[in-house]
Structure formats: structure tokens, C-alpha cells
PDB file of N, CA and C in Angstrom:
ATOM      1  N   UNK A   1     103.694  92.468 107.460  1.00  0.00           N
ATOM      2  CA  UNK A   1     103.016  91.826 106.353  1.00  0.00           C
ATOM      3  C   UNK A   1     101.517  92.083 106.447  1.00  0.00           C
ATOM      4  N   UNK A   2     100.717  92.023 105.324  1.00  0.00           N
ATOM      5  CA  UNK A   2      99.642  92.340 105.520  1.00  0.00           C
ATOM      6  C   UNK A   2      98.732  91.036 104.306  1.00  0.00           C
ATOM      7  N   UNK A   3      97.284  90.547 104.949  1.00  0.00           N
ATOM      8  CA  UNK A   3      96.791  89.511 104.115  1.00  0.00           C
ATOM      9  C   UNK A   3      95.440  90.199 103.117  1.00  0.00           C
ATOM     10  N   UNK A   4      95.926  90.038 101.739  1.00  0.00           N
ATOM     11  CA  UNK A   4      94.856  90.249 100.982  1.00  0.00           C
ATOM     12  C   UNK A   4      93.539  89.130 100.726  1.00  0.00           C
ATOM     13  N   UNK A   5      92.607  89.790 100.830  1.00  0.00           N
ATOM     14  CA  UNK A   5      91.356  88.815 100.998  1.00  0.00           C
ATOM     15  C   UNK A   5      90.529  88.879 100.006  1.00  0.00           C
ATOM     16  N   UNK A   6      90.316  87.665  99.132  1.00  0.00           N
ATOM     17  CA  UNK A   6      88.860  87.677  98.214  1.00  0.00           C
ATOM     18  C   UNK A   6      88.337  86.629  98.055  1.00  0.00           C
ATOM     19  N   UNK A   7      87.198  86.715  97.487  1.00  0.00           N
ATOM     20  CA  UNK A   7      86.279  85.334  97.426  1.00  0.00           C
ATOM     21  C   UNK A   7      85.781  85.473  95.924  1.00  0.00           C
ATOM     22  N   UNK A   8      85.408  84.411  95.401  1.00  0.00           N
ATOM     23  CA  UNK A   8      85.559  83.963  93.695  1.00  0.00           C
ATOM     24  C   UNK A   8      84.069  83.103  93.596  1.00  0.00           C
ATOM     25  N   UNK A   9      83.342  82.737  92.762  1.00  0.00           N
ATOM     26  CA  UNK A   9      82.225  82.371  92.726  1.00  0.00           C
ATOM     27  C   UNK A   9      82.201  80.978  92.329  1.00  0.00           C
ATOM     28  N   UNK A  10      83.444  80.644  91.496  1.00  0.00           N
ATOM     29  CA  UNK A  10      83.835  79.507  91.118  1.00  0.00           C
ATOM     30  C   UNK A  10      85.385  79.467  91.173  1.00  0.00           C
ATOM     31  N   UNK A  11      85.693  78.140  90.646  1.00  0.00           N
ATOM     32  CA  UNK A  11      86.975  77.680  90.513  1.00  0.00           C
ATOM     33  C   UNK A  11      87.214  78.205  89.446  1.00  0.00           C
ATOM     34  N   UNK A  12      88.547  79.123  89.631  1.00  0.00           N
ATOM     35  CA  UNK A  12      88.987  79.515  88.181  1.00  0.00           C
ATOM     36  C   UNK A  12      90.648  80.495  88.351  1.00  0.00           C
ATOM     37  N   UNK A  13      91.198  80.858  86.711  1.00  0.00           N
ATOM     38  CA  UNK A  13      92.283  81.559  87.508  1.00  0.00           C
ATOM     39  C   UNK A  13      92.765  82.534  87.805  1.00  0.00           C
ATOM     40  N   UNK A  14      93.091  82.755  88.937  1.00  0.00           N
ATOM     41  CA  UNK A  14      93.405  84.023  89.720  1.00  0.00           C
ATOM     42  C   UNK A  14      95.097  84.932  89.769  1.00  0.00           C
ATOM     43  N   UNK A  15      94.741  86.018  89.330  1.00  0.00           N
ATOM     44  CA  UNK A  15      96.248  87.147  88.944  1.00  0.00           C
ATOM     45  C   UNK A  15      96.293  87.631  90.573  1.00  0.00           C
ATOM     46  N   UNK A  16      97.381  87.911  91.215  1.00  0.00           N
ATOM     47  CA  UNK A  16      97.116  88.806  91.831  1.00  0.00           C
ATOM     48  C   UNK A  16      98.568  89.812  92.230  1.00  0.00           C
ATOM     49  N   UNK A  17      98.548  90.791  91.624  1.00  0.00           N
ATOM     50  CA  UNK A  17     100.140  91.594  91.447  1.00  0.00           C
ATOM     51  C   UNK A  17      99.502  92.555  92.483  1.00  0.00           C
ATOM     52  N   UNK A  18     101.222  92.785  92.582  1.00  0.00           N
ATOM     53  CA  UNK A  18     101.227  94.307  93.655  1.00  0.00           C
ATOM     54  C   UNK A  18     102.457  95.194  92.641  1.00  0.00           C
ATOM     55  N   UNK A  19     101.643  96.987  92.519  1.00  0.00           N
ATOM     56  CA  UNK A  19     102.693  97.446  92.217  1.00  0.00           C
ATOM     57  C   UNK A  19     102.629  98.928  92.273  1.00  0.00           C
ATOM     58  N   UNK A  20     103.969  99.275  92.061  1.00  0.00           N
ATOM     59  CA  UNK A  20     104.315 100.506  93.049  1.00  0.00           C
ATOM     60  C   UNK A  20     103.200 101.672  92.338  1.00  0.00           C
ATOM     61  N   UNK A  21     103.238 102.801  93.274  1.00  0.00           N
ATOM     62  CA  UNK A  21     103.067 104.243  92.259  1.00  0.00           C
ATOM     63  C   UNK A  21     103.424 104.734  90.981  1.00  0.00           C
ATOM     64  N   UNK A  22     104.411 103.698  90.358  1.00  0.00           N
ATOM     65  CA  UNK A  22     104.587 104.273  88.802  1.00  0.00           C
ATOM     66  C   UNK A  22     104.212 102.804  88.209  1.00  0.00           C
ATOM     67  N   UNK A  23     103.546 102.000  88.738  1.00  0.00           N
ATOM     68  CA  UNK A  23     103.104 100.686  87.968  1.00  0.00           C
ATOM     69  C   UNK A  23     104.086 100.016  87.953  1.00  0.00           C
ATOM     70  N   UNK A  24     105.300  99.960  87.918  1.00  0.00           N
ATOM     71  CA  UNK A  24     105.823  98.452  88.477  1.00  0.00           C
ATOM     72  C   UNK A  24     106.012  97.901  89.222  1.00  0.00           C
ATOM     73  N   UNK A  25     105.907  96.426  88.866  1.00  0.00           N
ATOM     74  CA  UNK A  25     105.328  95.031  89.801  1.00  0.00           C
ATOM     75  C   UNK A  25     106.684  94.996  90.510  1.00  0.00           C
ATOM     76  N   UNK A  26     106.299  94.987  91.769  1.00  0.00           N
ATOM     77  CA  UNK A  26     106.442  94.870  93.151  1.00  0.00           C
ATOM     78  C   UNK A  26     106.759  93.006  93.454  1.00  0.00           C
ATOM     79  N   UNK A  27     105.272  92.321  93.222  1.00  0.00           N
ATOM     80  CA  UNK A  27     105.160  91.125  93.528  1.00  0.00           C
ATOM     81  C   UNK A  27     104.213  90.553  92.644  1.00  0.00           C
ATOM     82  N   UNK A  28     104.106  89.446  93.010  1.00  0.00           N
ATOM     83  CA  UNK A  28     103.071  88.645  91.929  1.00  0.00           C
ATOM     84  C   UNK A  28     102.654  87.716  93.198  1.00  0.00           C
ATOM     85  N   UNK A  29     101.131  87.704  94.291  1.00  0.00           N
ATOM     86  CA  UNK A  29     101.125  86.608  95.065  1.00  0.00           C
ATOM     87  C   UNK A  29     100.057  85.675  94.345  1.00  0.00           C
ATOM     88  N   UNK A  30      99.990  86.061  93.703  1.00  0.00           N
ATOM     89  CA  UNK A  30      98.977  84.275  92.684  1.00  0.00           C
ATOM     90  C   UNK A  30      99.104  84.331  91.354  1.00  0.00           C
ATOM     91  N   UNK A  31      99.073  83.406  90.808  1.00  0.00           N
ATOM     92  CA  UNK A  31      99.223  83.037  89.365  1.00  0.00           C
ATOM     93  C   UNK A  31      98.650  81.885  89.447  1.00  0.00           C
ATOM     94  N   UNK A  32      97.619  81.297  89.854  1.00  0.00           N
ATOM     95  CA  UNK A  32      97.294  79.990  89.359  1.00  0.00           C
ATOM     96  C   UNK A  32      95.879  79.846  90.059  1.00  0.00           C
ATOM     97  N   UNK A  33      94.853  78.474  89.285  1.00  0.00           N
ATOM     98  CA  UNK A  33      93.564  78.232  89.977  1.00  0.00           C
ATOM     99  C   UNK A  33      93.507  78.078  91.246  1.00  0.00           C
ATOM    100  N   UNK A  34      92.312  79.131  91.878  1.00  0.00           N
ATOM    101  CA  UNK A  34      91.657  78.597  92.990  1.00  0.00           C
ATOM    102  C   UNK A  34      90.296  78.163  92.998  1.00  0.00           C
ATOM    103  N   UNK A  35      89.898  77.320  93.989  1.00  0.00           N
ATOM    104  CA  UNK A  35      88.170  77.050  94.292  1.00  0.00           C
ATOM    105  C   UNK A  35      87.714  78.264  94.047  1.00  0.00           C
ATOM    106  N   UNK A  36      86.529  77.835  94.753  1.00  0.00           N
ATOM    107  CA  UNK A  36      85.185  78.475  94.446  1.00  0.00           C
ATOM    108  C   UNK A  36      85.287  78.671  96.434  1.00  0.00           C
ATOM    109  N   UNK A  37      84.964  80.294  96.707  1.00  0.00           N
ATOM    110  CA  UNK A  37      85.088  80.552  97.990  1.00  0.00           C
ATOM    111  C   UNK A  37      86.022  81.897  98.334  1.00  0.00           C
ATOM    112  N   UNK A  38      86.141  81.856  99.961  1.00  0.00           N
ATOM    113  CA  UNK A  38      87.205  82.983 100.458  1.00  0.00           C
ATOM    114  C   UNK A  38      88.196  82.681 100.500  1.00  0.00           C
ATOM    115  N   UNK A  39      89.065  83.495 100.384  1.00  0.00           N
ATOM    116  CA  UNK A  39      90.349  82.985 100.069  1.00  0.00           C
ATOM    117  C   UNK A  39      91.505  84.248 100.615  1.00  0.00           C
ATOM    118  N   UNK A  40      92.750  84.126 101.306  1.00  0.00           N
ATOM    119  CA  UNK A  40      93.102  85.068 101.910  1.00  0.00           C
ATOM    120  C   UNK A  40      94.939  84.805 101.453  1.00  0.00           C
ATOM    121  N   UNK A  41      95.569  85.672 101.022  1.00  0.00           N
ATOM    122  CA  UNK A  41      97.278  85.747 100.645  1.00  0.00           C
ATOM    123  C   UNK A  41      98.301  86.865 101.371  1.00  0.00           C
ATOM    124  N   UNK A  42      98.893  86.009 101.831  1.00  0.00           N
ATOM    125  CA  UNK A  42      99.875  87.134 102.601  1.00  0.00           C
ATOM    126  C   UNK A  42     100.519  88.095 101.458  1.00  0.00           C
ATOM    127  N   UNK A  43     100.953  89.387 102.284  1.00  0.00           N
ATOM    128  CA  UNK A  43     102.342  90.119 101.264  1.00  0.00           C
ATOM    129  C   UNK A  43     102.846  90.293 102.177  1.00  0.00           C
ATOM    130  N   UNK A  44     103.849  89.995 101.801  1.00  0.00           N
ATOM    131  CA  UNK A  44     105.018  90.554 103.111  1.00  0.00           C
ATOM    132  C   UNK A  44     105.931  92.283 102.484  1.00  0.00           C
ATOM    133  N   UNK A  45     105.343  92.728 103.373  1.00  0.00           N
ATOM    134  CA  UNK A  45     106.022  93.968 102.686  1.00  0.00           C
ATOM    135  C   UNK A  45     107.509  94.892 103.666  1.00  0.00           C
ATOM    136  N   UNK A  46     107.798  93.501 104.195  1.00  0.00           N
ATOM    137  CA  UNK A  46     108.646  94.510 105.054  1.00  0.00           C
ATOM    138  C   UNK A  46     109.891  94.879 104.832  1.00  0.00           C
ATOM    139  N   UNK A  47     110.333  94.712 103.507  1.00  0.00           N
ATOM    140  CA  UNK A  47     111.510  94.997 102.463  1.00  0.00           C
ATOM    141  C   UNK A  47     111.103  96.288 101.691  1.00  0.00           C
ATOM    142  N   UNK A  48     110.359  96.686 101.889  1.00  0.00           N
ATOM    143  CA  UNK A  48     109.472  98.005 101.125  1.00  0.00           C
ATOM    144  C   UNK A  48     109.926  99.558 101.713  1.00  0.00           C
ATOM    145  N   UNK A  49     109.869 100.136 101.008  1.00  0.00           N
ATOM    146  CA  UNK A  49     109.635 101.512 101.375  1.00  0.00           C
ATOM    147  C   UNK A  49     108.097 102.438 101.774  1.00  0.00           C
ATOM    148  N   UNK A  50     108.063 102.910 103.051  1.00  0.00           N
ATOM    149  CA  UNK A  50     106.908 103.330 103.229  1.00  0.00           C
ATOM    150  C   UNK A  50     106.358 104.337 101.622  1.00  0.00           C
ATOM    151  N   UNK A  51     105.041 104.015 101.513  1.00  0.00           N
ATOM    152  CA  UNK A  51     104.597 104.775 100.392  1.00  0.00           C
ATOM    153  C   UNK A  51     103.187 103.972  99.699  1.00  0.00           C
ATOM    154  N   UNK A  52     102.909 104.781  98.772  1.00  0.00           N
ATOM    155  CA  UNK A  52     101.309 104.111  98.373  1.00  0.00           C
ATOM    156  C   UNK A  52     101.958 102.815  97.465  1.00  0.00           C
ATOM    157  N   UNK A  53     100.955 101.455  97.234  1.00  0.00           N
ATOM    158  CA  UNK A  53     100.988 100.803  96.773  1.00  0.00           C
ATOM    159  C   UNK A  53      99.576 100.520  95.927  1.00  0.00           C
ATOM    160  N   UNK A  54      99.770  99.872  95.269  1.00  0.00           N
ATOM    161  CA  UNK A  54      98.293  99.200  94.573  1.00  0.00           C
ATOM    162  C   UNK A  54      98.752  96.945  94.376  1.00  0.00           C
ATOM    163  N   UNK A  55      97.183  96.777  94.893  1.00  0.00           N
ATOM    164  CA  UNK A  55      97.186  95.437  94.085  1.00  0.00           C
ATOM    165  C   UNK A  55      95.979  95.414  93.207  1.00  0.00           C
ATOM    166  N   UNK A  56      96.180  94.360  92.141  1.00  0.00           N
ATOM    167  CA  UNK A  56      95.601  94.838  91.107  1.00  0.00           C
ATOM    168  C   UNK A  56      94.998  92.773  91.465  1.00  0.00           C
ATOM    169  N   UNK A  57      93.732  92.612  91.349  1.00  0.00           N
ATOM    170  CA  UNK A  57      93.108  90.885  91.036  1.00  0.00           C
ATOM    171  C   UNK A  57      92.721  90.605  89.758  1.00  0.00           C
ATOM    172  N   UNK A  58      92.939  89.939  89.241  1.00  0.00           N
ATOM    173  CA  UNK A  58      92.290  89.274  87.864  1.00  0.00           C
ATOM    174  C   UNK A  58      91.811  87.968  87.773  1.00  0.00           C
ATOM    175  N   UNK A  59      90.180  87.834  87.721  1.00  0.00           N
ATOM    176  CA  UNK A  59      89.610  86.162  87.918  1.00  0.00           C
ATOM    177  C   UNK A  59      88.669  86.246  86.996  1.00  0.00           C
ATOM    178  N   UNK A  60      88.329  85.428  85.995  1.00  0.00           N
ATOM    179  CA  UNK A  60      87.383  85.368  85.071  1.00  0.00           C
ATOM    180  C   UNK A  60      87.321  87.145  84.188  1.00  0.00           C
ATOM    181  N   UNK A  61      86.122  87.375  84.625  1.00  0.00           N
ATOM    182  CA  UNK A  61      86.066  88.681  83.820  1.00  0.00           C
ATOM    183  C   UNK A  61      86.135  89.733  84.837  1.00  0.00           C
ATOM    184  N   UNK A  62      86.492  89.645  85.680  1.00  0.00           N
ATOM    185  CA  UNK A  62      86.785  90.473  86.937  1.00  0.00           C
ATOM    186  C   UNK A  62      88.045  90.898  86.772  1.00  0.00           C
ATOM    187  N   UNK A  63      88.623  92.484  86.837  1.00  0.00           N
ATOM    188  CA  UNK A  63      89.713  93.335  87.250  1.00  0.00           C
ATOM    189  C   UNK A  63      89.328  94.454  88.043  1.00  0.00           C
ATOM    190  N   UNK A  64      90.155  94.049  89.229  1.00  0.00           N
ATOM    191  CA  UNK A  64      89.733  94.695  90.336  1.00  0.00           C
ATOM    192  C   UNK A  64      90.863  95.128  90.662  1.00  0.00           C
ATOM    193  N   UNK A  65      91.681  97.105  91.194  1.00  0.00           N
ATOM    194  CA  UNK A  65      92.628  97.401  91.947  1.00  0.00           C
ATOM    195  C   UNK A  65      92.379  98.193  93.203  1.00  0.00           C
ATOM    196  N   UNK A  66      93.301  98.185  93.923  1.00  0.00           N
ATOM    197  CA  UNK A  66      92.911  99.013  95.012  1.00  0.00           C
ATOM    198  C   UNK A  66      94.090  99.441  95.683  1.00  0.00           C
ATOM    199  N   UNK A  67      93.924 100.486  96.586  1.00  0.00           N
ATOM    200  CA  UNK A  67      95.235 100.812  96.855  1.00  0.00           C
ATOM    201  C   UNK A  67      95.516 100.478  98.464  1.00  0.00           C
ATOM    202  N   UNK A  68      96.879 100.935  98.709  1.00  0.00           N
ATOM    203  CA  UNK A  68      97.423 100.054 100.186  1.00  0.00           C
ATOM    204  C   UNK A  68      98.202 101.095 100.165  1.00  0.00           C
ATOM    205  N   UNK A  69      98.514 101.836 101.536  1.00  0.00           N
ATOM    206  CA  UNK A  69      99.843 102.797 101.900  1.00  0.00           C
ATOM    207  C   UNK A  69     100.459 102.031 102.855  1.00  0.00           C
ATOM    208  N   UNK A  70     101.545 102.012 103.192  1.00  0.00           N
ATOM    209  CA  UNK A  70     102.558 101.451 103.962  1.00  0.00           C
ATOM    210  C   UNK A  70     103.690 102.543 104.738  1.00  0.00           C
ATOM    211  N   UNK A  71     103.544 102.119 105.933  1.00  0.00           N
ATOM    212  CA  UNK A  71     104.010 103.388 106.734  1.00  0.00           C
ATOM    213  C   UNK A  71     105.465 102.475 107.439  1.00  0.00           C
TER     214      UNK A  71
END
């Protein structure tokens, strides 16, 4: 498993999907408000197939993705 980490400026609400190389969702580890602060979410990926992944964050006007390989 591996923990995704972000910090938010305020309280507000937070997306946070994982999904494969052809864009479909994998997982969904947030759907709902957090504070204002750091903030850290497991994925457990050990049902997965090694290969590239992406998670994608959505908070206020922020969309942020990035990618993750899994070996």
C-alpha cells in the first residue's frame, strides 16, 4: 500500500480517484470535506497489477494528477 499526501489551505471538498492507463477509476479514496492542513490517505494497491497508475485531486479550484508505477 502506498499513502497519498496533501495539504489544502482551507476546509473544503476533496476528490481523490486513482485510475488506470486508459482512465478508468481504479478507486475513489475521498469524496468528502476536509480541514484546512496536511492530510495523508492510504491506497492499498495490492490487488493490482504491476503497471503505471495516475491519481487525479480535486479541492476548490485545484486539479491536480500525477502518476504512480507499481511494481
Amino acid at each position: 500500500s502506498s499513502n497519498i499526501s496533501f495539504q489544502i489551505p482551507k476546509k473544503t471538498f476533496v476528490s481523490l480517484k486513482v485510475t488506470d492507463i486508459k482512465g478508468v477509476e481504479i478507486a475513489e479514496l475521498a469524496g468528502s470535506e476536509f480541514a484546512k492542513g496536511k492530510h495523508a490517505v492510504e491506497f492499498d494497491s495490492n490487488n493490482l497489477a504491476g503497471g503505471i497508475y495516475f491519481y487525479t485531486l480535486k479541492a476548490d479550484n485545484l486539479v491536480a494528477s500525477k502518476k504512480m508505477i507499481l511494481h
